[in-house]
Protein backbone atom coordinates (compact mmCIF):
# COMPACT_ATOMS: atom_id res chain seq x y z
CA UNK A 1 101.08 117.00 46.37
CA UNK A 2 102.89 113.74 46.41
CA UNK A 3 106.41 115.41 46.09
CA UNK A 4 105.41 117.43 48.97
CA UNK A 5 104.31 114.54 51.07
CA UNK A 6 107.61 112.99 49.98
CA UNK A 7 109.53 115.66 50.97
CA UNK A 8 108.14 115.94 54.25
CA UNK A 9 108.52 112.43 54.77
CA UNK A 10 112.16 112.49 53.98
CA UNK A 11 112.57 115.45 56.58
CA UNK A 12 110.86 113.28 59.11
CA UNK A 13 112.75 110.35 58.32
CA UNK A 14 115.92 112.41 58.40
CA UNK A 15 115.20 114.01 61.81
CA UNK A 16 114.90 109.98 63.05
CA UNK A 17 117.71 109.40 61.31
CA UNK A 18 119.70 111.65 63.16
CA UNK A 19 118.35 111.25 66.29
CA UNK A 20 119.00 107.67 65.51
CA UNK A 21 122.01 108.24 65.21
CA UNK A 22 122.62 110.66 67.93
CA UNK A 23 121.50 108.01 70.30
CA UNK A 24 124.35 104.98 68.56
CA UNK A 25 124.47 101.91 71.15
CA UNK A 26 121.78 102.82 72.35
CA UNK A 27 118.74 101.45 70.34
CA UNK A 28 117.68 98.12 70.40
CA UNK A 29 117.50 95.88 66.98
CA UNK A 30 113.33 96.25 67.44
CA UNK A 31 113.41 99.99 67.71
CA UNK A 32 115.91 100.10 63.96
CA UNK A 33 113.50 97.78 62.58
CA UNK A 34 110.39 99.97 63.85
CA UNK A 35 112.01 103.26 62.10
CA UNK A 36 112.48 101.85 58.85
CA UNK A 37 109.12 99.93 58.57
CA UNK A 38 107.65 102.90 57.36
CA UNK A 39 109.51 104.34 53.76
CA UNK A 40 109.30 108.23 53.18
CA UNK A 41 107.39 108.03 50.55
CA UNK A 42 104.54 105.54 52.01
CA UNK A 43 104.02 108.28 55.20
CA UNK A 44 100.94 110.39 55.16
CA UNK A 45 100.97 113.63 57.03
CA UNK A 46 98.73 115.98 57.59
CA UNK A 47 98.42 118.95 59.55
CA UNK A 48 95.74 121.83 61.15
CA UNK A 49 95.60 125.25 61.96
CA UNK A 50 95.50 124.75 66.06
CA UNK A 51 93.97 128.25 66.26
CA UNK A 52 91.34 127.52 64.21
CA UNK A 53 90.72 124.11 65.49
CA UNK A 54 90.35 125.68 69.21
CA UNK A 55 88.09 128.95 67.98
CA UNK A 56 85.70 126.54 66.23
CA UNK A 57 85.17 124.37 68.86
CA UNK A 58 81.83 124.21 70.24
CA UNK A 59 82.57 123.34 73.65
CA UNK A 60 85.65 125.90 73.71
CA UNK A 61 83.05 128.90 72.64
CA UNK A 62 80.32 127.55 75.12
CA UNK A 63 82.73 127.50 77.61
CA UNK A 64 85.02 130.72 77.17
CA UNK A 65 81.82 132.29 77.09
CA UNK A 66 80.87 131.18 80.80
CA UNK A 67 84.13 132.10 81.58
CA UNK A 68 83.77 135.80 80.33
CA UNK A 69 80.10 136.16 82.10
CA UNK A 70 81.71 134.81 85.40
CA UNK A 71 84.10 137.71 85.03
CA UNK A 72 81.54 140.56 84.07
CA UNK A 73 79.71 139.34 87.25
CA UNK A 74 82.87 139.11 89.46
CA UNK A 75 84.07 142.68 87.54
CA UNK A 76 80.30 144.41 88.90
CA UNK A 77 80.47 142.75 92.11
CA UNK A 78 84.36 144.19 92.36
CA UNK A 79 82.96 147.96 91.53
CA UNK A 80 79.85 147.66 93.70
CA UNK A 81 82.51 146.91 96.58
CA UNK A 82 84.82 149.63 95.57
CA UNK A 83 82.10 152.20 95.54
CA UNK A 84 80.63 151.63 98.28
CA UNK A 85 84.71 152.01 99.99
CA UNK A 86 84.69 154.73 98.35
CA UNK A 87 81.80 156.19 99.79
CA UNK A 88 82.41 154.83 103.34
CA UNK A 89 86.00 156.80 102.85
CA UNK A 90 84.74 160.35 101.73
CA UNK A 91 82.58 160.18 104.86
CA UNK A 92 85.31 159.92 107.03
CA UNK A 93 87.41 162.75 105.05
CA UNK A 94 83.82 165.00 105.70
CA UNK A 95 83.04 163.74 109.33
CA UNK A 96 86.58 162.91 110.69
CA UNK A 97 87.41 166.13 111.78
CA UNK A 98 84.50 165.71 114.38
CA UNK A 99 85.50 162.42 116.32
CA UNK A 100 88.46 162.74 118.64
CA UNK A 101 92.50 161.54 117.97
CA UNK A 102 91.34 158.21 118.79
CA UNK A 103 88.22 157.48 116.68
CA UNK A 104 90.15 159.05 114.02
CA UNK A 105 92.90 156.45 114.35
CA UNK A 106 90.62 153.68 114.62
CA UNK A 107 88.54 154.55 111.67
CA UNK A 108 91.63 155.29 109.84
CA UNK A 109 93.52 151.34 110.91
CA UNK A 110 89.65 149.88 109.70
CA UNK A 111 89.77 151.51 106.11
CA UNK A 112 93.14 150.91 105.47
CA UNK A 113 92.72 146.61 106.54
CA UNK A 114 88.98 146.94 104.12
CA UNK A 115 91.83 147.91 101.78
CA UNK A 116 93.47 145.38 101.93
CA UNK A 117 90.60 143.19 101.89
CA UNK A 118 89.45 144.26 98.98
CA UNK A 119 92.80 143.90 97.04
CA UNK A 120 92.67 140.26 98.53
CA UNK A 121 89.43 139.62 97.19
CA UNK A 122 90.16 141.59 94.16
CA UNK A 123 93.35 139.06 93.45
CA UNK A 124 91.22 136.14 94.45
CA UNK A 125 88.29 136.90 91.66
CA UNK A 126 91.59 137.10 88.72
CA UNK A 127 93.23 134.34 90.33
CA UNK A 128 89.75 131.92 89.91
CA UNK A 129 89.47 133.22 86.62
CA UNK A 130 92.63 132.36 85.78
CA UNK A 131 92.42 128.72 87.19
CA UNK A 132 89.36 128.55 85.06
CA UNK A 133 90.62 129.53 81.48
CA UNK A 134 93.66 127.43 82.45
CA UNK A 135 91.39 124.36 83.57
CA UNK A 136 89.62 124.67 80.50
CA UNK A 137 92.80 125.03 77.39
CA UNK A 138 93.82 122.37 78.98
CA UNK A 139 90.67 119.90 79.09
CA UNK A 140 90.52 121.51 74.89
CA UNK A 141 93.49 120.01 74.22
CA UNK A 142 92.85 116.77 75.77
CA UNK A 143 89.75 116.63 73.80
CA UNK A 144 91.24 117.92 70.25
CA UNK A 145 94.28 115.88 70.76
CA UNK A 146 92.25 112.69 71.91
CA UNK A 147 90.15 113.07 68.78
CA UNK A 148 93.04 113.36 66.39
CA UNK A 149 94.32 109.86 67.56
CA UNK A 150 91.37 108.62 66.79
CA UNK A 151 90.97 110.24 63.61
CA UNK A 152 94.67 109.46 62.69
CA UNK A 153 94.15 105.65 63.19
CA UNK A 154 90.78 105.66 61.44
CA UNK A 155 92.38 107.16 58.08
CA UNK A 156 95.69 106.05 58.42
CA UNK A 157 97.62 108.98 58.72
CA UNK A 158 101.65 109.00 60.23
CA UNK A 159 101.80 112.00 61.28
CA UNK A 160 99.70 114.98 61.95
CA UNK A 161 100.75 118.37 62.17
CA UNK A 162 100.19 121.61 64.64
CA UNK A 163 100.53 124.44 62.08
CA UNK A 164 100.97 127.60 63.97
CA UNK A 165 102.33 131.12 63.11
CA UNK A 166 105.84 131.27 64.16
CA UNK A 167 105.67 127.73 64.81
CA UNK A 168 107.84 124.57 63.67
CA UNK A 169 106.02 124.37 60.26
CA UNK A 170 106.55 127.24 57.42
CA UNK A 171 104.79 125.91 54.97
CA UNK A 172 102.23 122.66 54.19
CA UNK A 173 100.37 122.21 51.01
CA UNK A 174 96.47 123.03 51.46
CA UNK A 175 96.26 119.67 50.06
CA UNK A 176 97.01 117.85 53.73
CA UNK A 177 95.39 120.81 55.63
CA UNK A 178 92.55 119.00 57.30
CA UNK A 179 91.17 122.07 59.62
CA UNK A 180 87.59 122.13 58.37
CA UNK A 181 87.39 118.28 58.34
CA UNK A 182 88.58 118.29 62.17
CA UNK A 183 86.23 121.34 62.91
CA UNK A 184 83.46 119.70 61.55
CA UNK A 185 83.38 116.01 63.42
CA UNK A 186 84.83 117.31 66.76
CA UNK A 187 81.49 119.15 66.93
CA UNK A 188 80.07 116.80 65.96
CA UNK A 189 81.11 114.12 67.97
CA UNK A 190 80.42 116.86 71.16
CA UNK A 191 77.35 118.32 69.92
CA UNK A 192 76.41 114.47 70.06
CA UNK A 193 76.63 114.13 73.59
CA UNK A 194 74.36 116.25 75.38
CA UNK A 195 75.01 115.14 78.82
CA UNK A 196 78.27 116.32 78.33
CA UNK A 197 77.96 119.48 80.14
CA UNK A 198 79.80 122.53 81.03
CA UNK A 199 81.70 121.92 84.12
């Protein structure tokens, strides 16, 4: 464990190295001092699976799942509409050929704009949606990464890690994996707040 904490550490330190260096004249005697108060082998990293960390969290269920019944209600509301254009259309197609050249036009110009009105108000139901599963990975990772500061500073810990597939990190010994840890107290600290509501 320790040689892979070291060996992270050097990586880190070498990436500030460079970057130190990549950035000569530029850096101020405090900001030198700052990146080589803490030695490679005194930083503790850790890291989480971010997947897991969102999946888990109570308010992120609670709240995907209002998201999801919003959309089976906005998805039945959508069909009722269709089917009853629908209807309203094989009508005309059965009684059009009994209203004159200009009641045919008319009817004709109304069905196409409740058309169109539709397909608005289709776009406008997946465009809310979307808003709202946008609004809400984005108020998650507020939260998670709010919570992680804190958590960070409480135990003293340098760095911590997003460990995702195809992401920056290949590999990170279980040892510093603190998912479940994370999991656990972020519920907790929500779950602990009951006036915290669902937007």
């Amino acid at each position: 464990m320790k040689k892979g904490l070291k060996l992270l550490g050097l990586l880190s330190l070498a990436s500030v190295l460079f970057y130190s260096c990549d950035k000569a004249g530029t850096s101020t005697t405090s900001e030198s001092a700052t990146s080589e108060s803490i030695a490679a082998g005194d930083m503790k990293i850790a890291f989480v699976y971010t997947d897991s960390v969102i999946n888990k969290f109570d308010y992120f269920i609670k709240r995907s799942g209002e998201i999801t019944e919003k959309g089976k209600k906005f998805e039945g509301d959508l069909q009722g509409r269709a089917r009853g254009f629908e209807q309203e259309v094989a009508n005309f197609q059965q009684t059009g050929g009994n209203m004159t050249p200009n009641q045919q036009r008319a009817k004709q110009e109304e069905l196409v704009k409740k058309e169109q009105n539709l397909m608005t108000y289709r776009d406008n139901l997946m465009q809310e949606l979307s808003v709202d599963e946008s609004t809400l990975y984005s108020e998650v990772y507020d939260r998670v990464q709010k919570y992680l500061k804190a958590h960070a500073e409480k135990n003293n810990i340098d760095v911590i890690l997003s460990y995702t597939r195809g992401g920056a990190v290949w590999y990170a010994n279980d040892a510093i994996d603190i998912t479940a840890t994370v999991i656990e107290e972020l519920n907790k600290e929500y779950n602990a707040a009951p006036a915290d509501t669902a937007k």
